[in-house]
Protein backbone atom coordinates (compact mmCIF):
# COMPACT_ATOMS: atom_id res chain seq x y z
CA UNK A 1 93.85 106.97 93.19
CA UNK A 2 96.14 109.06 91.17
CA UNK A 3 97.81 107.21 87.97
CA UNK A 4 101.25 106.91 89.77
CA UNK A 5 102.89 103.34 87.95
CA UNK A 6 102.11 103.29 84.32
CA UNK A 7 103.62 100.68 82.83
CA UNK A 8 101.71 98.25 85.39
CA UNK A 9 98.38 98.86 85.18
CA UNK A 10 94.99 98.63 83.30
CA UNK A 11 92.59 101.28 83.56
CA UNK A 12 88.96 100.15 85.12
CA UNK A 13 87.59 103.63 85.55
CA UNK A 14 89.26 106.94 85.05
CA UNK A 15 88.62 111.14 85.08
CA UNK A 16 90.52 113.92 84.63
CA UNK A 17 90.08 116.06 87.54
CA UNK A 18 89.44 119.87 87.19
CA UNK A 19 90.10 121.21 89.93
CA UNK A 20 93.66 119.15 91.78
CA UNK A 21 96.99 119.53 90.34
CA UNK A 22 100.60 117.84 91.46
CA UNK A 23 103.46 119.79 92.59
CA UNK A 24 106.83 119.94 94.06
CA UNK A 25 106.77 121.97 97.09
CA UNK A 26 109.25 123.64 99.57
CA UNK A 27 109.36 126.19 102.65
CA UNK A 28 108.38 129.56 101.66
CA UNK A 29 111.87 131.07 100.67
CA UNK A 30 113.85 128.17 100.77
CA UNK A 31 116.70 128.48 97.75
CA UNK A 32 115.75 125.44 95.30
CA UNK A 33 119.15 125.45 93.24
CA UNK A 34 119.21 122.49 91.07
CA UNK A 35 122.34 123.59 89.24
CA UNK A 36 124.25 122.90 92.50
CA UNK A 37 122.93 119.30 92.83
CA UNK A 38 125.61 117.12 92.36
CA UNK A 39 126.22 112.95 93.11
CA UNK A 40 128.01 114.27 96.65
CA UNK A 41 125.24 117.00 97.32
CA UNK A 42 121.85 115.27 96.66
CA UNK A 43 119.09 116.73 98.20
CA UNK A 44 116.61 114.60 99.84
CA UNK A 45 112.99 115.07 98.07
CA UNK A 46 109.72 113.22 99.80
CA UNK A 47 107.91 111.53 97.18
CA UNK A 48 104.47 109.84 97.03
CA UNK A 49 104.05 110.22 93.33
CA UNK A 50 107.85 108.57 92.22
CA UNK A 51 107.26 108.24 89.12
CA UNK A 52 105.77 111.52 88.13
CA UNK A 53 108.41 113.43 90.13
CA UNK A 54 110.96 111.30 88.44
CA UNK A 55 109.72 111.96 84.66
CA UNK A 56 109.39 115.60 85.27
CA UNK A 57 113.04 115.95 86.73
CA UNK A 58 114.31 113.97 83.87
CA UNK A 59 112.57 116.39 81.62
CA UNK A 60 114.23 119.56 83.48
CA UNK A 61 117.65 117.49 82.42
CA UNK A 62 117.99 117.00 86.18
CA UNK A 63 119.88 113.16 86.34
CA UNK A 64 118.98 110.31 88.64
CA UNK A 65 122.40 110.72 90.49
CA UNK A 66 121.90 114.12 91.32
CA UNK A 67 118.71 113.50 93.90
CA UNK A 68 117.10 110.74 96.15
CA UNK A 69 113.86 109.67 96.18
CA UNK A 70 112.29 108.73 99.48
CA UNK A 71 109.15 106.69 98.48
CA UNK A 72 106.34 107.80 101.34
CA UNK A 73 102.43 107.63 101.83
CA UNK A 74 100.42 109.73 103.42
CA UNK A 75 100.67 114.02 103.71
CA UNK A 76 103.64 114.69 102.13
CA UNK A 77 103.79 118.24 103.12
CA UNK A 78 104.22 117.01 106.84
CA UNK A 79 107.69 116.00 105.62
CA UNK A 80 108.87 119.52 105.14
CA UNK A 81 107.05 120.84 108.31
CA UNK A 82 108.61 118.12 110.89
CA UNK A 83 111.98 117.38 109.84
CA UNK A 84 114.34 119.96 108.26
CA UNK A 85 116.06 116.93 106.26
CA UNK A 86 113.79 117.25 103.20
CA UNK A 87 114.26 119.79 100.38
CA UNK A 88 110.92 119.62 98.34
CA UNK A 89 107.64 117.07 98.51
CA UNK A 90 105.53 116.70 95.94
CA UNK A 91 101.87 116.79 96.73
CA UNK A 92 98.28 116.94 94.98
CA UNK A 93 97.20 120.92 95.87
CA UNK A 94 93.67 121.88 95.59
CA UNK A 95 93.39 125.34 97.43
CA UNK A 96 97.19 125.64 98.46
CA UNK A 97 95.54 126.76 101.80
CA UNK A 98 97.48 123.97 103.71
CA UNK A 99 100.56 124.83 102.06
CA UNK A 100 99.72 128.73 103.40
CA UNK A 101 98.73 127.29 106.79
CA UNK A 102 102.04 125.21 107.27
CA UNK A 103 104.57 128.01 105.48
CA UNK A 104 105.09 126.48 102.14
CA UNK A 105 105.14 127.24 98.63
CA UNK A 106 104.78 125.67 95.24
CA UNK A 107 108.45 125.30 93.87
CA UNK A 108 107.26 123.26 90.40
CA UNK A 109 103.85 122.28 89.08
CA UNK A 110 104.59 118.90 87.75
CA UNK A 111 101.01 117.96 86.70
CA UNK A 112 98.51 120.88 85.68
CA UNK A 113 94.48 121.34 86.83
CA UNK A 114 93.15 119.99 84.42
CA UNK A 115 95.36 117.09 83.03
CA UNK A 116 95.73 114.96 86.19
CA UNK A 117 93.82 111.89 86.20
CA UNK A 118 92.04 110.18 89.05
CA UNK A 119 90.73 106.27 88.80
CA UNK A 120 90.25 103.05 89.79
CA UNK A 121 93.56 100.92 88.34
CA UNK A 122 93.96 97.16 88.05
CA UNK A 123 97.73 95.39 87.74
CA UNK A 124 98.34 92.86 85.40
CA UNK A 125 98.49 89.42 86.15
């Protein structure tokens, strides 16, 4: 499981895996313009990894009212292929050979190989 809530959590077992890393993805030549996002033009991201895609955003100065978040599970990337409603997805990307295979491309890497972490994770009582 990828660290995804940290403030809830205790760690029971955890790596740092080499060779995955998170990113925001989006068709291959789709115009990712965050500049233009605005509280009355939000565009609609798929997100397993909420707060990851969140913090990174923040740290691109990109506010909370100028996006929405739609909390999924499963293959995020099938949320750009099947419906045209979603702007970017964030997924974990080994190869990128199923982004090739399904026409998309990396838009952001929010998480590095190298520095994303992988582990078992226990919530507080």
């Amino acid at each position: 499981v990828i660290k995804n809530y940290p403030k809830f959590y205790t760690v029971l077992h955890e790596i740092v895996d080499p060779t995955h890393f998170l990113a925001l993805v989006c068709r291959k030549g789709a115009c990712i313009e965050p500049e233009k996002w605005t509280a009355q033009n939000k565009p609609l991201i798929a997100s397993e990894h909420v707060h990851h895609v969140t913090r990174f955003l923040e740290q691109m100065d990109i506010k909370l009212d100028k996006y929405h978040l739609d909390k999924i599970t499963g293959s995020s990337e099938g949320f750009l292929v099947n419906t045209a409603k979603y702007l970017l997805a964030d997924t974990i990307v080994e190869t990128g050979r199923t982004l090739e295979e399904n026409n998309l491309e990396i838009w952001k890497i929010i998480i590095p190989k190298g520095q994303l972490r992988i582990g078992l994770y226990g919530y507080y009582n």
